[in-house]
PDB file of N, CA and C in Angstrom:
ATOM      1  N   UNK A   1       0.170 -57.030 -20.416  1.00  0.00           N
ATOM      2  CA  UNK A   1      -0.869 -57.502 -19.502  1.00  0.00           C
ATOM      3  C   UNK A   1      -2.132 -57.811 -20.283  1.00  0.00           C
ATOM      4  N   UNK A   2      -3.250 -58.754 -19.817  1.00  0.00           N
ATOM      5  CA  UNK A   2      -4.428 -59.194 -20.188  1.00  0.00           C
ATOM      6  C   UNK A   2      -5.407 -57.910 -20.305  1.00  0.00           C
ATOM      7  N   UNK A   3      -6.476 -57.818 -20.988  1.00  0.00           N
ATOM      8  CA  UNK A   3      -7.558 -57.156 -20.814  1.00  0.00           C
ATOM      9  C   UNK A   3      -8.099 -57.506 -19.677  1.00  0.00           C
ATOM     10  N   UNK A   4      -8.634 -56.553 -18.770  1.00  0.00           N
ATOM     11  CA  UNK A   4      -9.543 -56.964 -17.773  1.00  0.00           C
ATOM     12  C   UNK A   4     -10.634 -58.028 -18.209  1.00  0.00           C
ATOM     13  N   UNK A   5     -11.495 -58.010 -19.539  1.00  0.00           N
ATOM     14  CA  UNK A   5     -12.326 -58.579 -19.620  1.00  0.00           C
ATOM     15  C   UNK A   5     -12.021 -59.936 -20.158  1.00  0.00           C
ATOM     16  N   UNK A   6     -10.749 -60.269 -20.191  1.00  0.00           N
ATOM     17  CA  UNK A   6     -10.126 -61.349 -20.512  1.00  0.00           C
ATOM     18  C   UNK A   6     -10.256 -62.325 -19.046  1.00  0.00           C
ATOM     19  N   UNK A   7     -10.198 -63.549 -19.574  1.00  0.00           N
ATOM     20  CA  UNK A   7     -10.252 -64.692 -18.254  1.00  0.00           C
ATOM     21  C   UNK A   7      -8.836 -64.998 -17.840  1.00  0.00           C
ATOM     22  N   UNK A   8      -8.619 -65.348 -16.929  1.00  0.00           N
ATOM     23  CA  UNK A   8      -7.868 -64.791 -16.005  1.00  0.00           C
ATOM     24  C   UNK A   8      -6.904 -66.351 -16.318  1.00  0.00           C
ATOM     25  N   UNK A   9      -7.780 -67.253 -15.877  1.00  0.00           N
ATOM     26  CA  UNK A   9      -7.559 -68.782 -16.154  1.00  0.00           C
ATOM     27  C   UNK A   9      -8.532 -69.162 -17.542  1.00  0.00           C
ATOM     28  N   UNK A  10      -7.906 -70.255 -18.161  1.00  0.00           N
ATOM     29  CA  UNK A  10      -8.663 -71.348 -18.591  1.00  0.00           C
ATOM     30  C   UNK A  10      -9.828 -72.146 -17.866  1.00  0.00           C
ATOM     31  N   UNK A  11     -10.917 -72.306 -18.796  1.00  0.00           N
ATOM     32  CA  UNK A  11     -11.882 -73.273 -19.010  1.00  0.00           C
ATOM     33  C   UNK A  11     -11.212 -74.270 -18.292  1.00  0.00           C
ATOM     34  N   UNK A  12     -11.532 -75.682 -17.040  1.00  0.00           N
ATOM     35  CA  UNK A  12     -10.824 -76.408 -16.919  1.00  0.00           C
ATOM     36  C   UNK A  12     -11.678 -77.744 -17.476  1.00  0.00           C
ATOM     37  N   UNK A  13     -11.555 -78.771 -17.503  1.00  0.00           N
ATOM     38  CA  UNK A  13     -12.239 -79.561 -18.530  1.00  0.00           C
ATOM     39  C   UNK A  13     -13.847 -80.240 -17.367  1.00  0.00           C
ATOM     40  N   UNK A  14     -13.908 -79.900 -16.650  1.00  0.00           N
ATOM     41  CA  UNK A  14     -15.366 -79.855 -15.901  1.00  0.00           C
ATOM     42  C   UNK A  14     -16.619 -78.872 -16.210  1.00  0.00           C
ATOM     43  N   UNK A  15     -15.665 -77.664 -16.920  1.00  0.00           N
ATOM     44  CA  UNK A  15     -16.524 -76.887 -17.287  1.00  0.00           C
ATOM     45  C   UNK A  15     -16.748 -76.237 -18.640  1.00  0.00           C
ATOM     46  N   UNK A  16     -15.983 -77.090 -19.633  1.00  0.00           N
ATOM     47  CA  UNK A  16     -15.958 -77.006 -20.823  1.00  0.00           C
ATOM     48  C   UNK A  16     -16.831 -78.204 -21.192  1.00  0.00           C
ATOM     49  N   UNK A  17     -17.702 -77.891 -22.180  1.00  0.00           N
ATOM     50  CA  UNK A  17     -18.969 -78.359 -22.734  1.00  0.00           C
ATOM     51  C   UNK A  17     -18.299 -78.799 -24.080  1.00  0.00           C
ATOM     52  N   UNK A  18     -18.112 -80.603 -24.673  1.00  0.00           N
ATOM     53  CA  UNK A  18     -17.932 -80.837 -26.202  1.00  0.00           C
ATOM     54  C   UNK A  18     -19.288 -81.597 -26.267  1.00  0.00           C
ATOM     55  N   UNK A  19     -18.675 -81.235 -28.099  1.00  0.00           N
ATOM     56  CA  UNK A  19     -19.632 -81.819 -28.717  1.00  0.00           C
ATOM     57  C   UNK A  19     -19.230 -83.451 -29.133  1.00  0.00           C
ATOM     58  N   UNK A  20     -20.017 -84.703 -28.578  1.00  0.00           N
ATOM     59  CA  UNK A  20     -18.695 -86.045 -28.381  1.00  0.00           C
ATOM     60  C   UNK A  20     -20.193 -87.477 -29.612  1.00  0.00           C
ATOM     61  N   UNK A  21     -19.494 -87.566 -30.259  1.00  0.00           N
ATOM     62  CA  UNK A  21     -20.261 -88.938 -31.082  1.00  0.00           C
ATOM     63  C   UNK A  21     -19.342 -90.194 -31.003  1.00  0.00           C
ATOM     64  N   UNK A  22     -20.135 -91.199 -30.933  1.00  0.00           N
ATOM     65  CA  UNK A  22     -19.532 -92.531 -30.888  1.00  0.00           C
ATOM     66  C   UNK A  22     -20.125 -93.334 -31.614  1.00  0.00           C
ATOM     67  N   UNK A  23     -19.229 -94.193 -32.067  1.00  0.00           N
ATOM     68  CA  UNK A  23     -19.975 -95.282 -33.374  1.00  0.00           C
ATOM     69  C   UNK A  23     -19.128 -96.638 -33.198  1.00  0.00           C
ATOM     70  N   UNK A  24     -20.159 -96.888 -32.682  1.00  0.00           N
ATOM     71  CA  UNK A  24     -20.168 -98.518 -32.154  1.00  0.00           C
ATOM     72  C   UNK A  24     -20.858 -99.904 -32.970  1.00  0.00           C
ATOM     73  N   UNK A  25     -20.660-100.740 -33.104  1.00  0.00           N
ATOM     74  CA  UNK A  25     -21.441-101.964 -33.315  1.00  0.00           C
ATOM     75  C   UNK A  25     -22.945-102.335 -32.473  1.00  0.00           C
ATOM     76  N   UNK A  26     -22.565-101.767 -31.768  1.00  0.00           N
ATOM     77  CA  UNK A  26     -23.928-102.213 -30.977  1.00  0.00           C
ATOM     78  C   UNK A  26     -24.207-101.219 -29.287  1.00  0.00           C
ATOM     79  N   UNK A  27     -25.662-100.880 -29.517  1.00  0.00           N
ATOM     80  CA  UNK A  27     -25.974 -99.988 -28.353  1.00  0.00           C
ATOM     81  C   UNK A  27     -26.712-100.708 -27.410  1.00  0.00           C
ATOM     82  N   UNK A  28     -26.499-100.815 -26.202  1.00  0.00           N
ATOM     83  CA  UNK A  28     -27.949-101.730 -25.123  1.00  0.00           C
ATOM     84  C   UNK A  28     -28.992-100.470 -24.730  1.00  0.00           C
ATOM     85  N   UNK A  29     -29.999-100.660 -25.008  1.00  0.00           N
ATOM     86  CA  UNK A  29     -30.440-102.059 -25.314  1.00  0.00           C
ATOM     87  C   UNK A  29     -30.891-102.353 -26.674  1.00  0.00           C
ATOM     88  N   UNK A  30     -30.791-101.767 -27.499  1.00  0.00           N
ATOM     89  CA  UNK A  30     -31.294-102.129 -28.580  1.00  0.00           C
ATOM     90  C   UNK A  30     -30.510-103.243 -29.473  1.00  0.00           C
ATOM     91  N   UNK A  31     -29.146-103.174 -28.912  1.00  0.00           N
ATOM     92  CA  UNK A  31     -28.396-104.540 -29.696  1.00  0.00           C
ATOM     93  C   UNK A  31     -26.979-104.934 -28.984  1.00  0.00           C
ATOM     94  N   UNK A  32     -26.770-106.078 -27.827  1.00  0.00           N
ATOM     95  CA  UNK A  32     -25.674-106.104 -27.359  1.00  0.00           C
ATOM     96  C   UNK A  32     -25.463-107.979 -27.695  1.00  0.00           C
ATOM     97  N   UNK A  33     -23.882-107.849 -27.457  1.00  0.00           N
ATOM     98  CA  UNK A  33     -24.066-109.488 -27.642  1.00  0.00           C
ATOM     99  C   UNK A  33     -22.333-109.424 -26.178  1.00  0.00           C
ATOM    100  N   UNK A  34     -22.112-108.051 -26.046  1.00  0.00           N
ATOM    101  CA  UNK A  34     -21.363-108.326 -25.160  1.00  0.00           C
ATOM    102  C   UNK A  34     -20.822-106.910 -24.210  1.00  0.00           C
ATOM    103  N   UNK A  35     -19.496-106.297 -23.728  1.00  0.00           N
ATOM    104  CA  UNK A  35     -19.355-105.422 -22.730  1.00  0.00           C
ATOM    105  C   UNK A  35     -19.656-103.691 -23.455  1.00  0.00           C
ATOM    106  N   UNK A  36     -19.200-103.828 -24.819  1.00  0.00           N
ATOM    107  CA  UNK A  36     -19.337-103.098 -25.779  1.00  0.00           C
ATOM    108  C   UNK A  36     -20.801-102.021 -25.683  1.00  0.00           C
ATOM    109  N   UNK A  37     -21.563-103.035 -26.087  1.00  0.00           N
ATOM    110  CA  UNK A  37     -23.155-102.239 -25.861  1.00  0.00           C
ATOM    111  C   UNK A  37     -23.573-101.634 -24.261  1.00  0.00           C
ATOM    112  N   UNK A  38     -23.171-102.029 -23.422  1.00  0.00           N
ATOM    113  CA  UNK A  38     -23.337-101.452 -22.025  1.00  0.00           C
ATOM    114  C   UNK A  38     -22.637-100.381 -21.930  1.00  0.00           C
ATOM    115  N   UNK A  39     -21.227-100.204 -22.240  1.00  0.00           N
ATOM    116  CA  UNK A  39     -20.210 -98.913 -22.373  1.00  0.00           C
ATOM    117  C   UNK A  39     -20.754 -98.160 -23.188  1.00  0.00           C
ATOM    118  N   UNK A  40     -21.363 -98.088 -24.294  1.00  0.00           N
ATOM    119  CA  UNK A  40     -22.309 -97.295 -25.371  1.00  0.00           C
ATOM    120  C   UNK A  40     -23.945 -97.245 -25.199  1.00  0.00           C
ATOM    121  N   UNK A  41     -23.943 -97.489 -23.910  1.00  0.00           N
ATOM    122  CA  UNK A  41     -25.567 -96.965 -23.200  1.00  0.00           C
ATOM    123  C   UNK A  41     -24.995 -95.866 -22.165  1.00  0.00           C
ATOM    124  N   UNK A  42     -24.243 -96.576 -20.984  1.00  0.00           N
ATOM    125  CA  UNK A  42     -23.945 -95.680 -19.891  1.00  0.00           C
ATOM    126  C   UNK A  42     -23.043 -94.418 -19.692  1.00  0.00           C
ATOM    127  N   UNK A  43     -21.944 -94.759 -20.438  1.00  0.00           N
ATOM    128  CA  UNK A  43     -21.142 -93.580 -20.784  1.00  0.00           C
ATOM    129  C   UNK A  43     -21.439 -92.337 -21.633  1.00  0.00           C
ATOM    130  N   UNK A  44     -22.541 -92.449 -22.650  1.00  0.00           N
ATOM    131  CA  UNK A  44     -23.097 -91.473 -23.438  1.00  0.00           C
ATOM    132  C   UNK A  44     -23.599 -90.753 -22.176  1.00  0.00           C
ATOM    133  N   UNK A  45     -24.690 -91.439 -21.474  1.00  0.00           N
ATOM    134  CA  UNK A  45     -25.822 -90.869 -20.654  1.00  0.00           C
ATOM    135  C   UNK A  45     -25.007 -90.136 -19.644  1.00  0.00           C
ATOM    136  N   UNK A  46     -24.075 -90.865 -18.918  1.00  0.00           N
ATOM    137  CA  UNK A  46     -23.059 -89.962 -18.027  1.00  0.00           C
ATOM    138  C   UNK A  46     -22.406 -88.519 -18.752  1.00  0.00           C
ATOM    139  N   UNK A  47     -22.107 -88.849 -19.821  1.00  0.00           N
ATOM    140  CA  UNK A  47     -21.570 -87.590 -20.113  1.00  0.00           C
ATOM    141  C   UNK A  47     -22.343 -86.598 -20.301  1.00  0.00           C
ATOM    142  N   UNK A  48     -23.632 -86.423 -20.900  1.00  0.00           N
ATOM    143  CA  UNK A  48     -24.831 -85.972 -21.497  1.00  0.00           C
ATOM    144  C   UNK A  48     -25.166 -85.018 -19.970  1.00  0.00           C
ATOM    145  N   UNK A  49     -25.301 -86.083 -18.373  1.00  0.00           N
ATOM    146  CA  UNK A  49     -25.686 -85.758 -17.789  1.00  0.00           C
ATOM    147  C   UNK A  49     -24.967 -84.366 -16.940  1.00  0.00           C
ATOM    148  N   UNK A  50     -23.334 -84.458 -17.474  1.00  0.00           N
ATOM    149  CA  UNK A  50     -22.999 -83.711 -17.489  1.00  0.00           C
ATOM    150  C   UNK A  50     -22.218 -82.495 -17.784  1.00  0.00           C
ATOM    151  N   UNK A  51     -23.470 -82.576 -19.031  1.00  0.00           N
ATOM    152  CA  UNK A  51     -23.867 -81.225 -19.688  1.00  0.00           C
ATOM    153  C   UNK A  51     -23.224 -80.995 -21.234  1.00  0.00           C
ATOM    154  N   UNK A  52     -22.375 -82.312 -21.513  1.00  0.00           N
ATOM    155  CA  UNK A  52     -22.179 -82.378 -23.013  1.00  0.00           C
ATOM    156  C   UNK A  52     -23.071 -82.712 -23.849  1.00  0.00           C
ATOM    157  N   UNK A  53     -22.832 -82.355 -25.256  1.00  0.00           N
ATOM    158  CA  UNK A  53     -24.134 -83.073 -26.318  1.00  0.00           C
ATOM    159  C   UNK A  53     -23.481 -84.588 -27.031  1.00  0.00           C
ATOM    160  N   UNK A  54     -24.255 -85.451 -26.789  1.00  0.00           N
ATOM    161  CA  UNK A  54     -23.622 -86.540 -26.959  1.00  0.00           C
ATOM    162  C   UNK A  54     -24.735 -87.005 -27.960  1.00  0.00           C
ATOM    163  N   UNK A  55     -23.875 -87.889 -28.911  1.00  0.00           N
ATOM    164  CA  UNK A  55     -24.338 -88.724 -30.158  1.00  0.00           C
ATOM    165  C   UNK A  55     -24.101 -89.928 -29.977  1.00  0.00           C
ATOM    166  N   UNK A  56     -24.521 -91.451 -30.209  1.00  0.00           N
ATOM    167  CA  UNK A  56     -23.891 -92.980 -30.270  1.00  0.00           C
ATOM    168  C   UNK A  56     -24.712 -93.005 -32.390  1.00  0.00           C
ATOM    169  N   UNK A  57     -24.113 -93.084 -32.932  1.00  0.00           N
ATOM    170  CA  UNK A  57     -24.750 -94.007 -34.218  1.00  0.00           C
ATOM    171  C   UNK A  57     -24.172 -95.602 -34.448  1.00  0.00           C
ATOM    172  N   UNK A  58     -24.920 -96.357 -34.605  1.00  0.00           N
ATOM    173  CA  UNK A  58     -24.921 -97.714 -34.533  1.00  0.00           C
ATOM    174  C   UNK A  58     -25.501 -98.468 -35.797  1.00  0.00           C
ATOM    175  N   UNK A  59     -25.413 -99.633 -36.134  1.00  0.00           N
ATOM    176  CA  UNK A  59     -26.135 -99.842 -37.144  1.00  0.00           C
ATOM    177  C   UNK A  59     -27.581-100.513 -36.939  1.00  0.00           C
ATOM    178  N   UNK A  60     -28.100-100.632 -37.283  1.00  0.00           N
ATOM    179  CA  UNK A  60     -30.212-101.193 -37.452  1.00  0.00           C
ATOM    180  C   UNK A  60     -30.078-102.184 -37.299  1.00  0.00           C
ATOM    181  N   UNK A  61     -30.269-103.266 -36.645  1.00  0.00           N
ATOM    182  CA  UNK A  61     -30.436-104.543 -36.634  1.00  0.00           C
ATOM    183  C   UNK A  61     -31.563-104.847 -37.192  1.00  0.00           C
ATOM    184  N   UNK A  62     -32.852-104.099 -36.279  1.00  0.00           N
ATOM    185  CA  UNK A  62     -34.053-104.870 -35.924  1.00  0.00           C
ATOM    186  C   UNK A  62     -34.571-103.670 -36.031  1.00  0.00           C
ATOM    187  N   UNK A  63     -36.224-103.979 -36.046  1.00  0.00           N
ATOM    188  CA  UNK A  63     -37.302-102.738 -36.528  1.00  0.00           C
ATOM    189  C   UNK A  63     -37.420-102.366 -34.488  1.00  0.00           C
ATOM    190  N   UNK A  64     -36.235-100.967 -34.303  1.00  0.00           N
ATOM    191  CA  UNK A  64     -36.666-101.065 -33.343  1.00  0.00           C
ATOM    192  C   UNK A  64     -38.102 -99.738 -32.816  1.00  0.00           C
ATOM    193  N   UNK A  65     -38.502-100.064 -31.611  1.00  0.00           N
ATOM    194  CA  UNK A  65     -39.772 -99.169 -31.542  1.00  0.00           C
ATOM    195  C   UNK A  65     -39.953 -98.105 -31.806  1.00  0.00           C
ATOM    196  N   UNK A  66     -38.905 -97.212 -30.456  1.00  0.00           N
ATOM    197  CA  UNK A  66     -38.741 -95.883 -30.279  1.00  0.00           C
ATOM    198  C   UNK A  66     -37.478 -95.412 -31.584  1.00  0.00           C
ATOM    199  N   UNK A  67     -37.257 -95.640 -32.094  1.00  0.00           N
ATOM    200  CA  UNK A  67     -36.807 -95.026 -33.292  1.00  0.00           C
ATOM    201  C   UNK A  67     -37.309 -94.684 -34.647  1.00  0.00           C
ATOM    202  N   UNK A  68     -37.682 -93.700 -34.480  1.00  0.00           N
ATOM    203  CA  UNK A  68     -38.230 -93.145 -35.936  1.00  0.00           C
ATOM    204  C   UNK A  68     -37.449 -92.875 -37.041  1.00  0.00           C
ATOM    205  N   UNK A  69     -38.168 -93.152 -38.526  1.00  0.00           N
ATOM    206  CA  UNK A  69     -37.263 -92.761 -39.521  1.00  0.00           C
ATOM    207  C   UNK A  69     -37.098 -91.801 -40.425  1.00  0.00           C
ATOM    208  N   UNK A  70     -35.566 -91.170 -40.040  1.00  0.00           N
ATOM    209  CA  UNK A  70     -35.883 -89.377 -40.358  1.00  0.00           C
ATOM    210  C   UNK A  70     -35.705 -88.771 -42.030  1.00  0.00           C
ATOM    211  N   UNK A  71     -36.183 -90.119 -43.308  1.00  0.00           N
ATOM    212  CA  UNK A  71     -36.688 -90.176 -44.297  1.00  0.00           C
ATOM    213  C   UNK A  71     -35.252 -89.559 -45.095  1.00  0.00           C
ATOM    214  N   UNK A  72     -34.623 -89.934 -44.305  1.00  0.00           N
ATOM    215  CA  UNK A  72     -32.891 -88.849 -44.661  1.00  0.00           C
ATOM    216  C   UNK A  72     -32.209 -90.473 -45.521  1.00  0.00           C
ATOM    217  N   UNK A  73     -31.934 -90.559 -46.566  1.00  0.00           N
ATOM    218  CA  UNK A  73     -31.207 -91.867 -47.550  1.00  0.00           C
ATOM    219  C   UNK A  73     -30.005 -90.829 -47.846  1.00  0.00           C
ATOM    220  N   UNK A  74     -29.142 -92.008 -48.183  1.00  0.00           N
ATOM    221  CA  UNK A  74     -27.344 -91.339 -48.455  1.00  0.00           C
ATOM    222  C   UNK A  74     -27.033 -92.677 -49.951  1.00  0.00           C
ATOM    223  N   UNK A  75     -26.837 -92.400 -50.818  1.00  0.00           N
ATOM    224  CA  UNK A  75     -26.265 -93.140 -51.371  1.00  0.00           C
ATOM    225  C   UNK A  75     -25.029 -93.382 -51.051  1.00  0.00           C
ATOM    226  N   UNK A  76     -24.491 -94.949 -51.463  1.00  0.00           N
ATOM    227  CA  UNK A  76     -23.739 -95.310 -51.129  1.00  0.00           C
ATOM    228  C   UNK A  76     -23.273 -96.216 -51.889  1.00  0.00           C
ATOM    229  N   UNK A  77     -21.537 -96.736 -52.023  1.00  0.00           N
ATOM    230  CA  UNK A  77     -21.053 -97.491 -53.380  1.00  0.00           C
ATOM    231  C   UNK A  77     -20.056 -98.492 -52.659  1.00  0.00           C
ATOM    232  N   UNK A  78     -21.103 -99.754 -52.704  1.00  0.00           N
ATOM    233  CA  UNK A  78     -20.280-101.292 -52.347  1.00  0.00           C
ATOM    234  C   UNK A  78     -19.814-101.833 -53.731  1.00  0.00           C
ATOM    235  N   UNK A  79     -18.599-101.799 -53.635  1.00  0.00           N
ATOM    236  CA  UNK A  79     -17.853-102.442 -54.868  1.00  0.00           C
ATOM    237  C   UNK A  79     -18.184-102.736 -56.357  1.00  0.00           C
ATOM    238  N   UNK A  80     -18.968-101.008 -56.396  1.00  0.00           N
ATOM    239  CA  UNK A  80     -18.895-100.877 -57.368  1.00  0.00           C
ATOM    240  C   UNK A  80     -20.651-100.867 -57.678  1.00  0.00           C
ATOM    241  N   UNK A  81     -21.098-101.382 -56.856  1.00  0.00           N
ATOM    242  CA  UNK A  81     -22.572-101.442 -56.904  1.00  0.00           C
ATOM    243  C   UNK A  81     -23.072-100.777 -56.157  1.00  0.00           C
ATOM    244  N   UNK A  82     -23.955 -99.655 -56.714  1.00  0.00           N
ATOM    245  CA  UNK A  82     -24.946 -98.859 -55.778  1.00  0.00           C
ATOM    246  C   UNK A  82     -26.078 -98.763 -54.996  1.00  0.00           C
ATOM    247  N   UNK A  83     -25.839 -98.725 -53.835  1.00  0.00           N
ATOM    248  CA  UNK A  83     -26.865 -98.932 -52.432  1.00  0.00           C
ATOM    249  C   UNK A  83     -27.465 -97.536 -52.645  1.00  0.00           C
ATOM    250  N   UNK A  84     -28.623 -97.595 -51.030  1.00  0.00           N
ATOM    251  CA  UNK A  84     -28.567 -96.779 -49.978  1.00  0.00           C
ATOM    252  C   UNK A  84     -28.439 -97.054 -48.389  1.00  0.00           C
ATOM    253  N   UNK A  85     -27.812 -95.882 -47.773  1.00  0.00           N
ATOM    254  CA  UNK A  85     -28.788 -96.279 -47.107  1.00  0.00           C
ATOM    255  C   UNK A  85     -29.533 -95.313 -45.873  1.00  0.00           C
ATOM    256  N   UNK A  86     -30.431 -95.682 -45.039  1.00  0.00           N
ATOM    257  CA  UNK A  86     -31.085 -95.161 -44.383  1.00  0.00           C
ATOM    258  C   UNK A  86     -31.168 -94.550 -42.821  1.00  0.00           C
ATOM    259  N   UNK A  87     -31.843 -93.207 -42.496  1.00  0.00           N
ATOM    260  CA  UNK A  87     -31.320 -92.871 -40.557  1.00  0.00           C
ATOM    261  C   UNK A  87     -31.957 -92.829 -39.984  1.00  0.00           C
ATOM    262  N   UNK A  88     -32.338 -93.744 -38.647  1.00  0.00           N
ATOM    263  CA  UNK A  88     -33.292 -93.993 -38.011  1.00  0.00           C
ATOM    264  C   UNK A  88     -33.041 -93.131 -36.730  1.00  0.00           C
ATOM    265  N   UNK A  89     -33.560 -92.292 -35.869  1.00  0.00           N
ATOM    266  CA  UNK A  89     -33.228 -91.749 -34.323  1.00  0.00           C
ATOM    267  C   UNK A  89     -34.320 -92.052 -33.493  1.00  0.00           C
ATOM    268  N   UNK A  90     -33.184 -92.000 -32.212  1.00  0.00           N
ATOM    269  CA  UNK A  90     -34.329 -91.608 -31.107  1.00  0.00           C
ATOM    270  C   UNK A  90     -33.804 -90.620 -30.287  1.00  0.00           C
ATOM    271  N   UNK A  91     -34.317 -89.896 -29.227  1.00  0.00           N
ATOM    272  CA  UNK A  91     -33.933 -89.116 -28.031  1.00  0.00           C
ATOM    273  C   UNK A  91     -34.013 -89.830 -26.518  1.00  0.00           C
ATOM    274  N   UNK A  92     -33.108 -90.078 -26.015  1.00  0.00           N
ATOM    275  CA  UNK A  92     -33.188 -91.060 -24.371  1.00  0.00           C
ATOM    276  C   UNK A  92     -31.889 -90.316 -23.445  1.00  0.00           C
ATOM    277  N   UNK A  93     -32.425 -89.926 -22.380  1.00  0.00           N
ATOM    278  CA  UNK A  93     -31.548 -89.612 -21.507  1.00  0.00           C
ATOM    279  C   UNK A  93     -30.828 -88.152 -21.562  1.00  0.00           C
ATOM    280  N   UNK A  94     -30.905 -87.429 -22.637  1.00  0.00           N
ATOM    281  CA  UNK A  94     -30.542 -86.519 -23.253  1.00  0.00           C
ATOM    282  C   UNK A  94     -29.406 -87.115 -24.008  1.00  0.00           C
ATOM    283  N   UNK A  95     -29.737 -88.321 -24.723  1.00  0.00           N
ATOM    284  CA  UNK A  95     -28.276 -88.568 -25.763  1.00  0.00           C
ATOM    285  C   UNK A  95     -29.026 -88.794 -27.016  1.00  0.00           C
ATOM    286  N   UNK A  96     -28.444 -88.403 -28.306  1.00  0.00           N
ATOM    287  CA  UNK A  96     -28.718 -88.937 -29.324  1.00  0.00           C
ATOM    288  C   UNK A  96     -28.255 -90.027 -30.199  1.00  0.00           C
ATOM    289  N   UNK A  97     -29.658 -90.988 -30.187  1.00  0.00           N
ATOM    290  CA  UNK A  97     -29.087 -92.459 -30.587  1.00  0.00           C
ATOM    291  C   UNK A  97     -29.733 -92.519 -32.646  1.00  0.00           C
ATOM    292  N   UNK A  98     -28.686 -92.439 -32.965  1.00  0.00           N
ATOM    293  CA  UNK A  98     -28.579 -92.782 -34.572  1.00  0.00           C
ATOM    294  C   UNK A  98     -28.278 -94.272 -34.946  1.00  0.00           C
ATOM    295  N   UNK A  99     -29.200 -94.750 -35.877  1.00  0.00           N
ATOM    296  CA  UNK A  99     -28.904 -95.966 -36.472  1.00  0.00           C
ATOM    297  C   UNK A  99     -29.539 -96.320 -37.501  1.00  0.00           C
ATOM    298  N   UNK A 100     -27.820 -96.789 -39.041  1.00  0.00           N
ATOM    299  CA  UNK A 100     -28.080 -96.804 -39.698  1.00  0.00           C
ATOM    300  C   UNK A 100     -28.349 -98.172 -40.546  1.00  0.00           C
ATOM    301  N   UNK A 101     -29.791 -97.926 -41.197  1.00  0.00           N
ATOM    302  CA  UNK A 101     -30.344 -98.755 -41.714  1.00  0.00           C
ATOM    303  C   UNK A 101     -29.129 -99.061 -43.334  1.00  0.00           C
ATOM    304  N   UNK A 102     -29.152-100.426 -43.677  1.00  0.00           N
ATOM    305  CA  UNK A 102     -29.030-100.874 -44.422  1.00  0.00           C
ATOM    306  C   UNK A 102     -29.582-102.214 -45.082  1.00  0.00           C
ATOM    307  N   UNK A 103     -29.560-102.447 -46.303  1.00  0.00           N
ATOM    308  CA  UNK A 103     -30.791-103.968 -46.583  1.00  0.00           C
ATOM    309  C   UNK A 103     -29.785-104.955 -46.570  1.00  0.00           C
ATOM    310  N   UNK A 104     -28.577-105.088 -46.355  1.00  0.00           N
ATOM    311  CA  UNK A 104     -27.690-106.145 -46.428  1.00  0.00           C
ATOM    312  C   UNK A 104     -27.392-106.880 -45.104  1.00  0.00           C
TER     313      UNK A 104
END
């Protein structure tokens, strides 16, 4: 038999909390050209809202406003030739939006 202080049932997945990141081409609004960036605005925020910690990282297009840069560089090796590159965030909705800068 179980310990009393043991759960009786399982966690069912309404009430189990993950930790969920997504890495997309493009987030709306900061960069859509089609259905992609809308699914990687609304679905983060839905999940977030309930009660997971949610991540989207995307790449930098554009100098955008609300994203600050968290002075964090990664080297990095394109064919043989050495980059960096750079991580820009913001906080919206309770999701965290990452995007990484590169000069190419």
């Amino acid at each position: 038999t179980m310990p009393e202080s043991m759960p009786k049932t399982a966690p069912t997945i309404n009430e189990k909390k993950f930790q969920i990141v997504f890495v997309a081409a493009e987030v709306a609004p900061w960069s859509q050209t089609g259905g992609l960036a809308s699914v990687m605005d609304g679905l983060p925020v839905a999940l977030a809202a309930a009660g997971h910690r949610v991540m989207t990282i995307a790449p930098r297009y554009d100098q955008y406003e609300d994203g600050w840069d968290t002075s964090f560089r990664c080297p990095v090796d394109q064919a043989g030739t050495p980059s960096e590159v750079g991580f820009f965030h913001t906080y919206k909705s309770k999701v965290d939006r990452v995007f990484v800068d590169h000069p190419l």
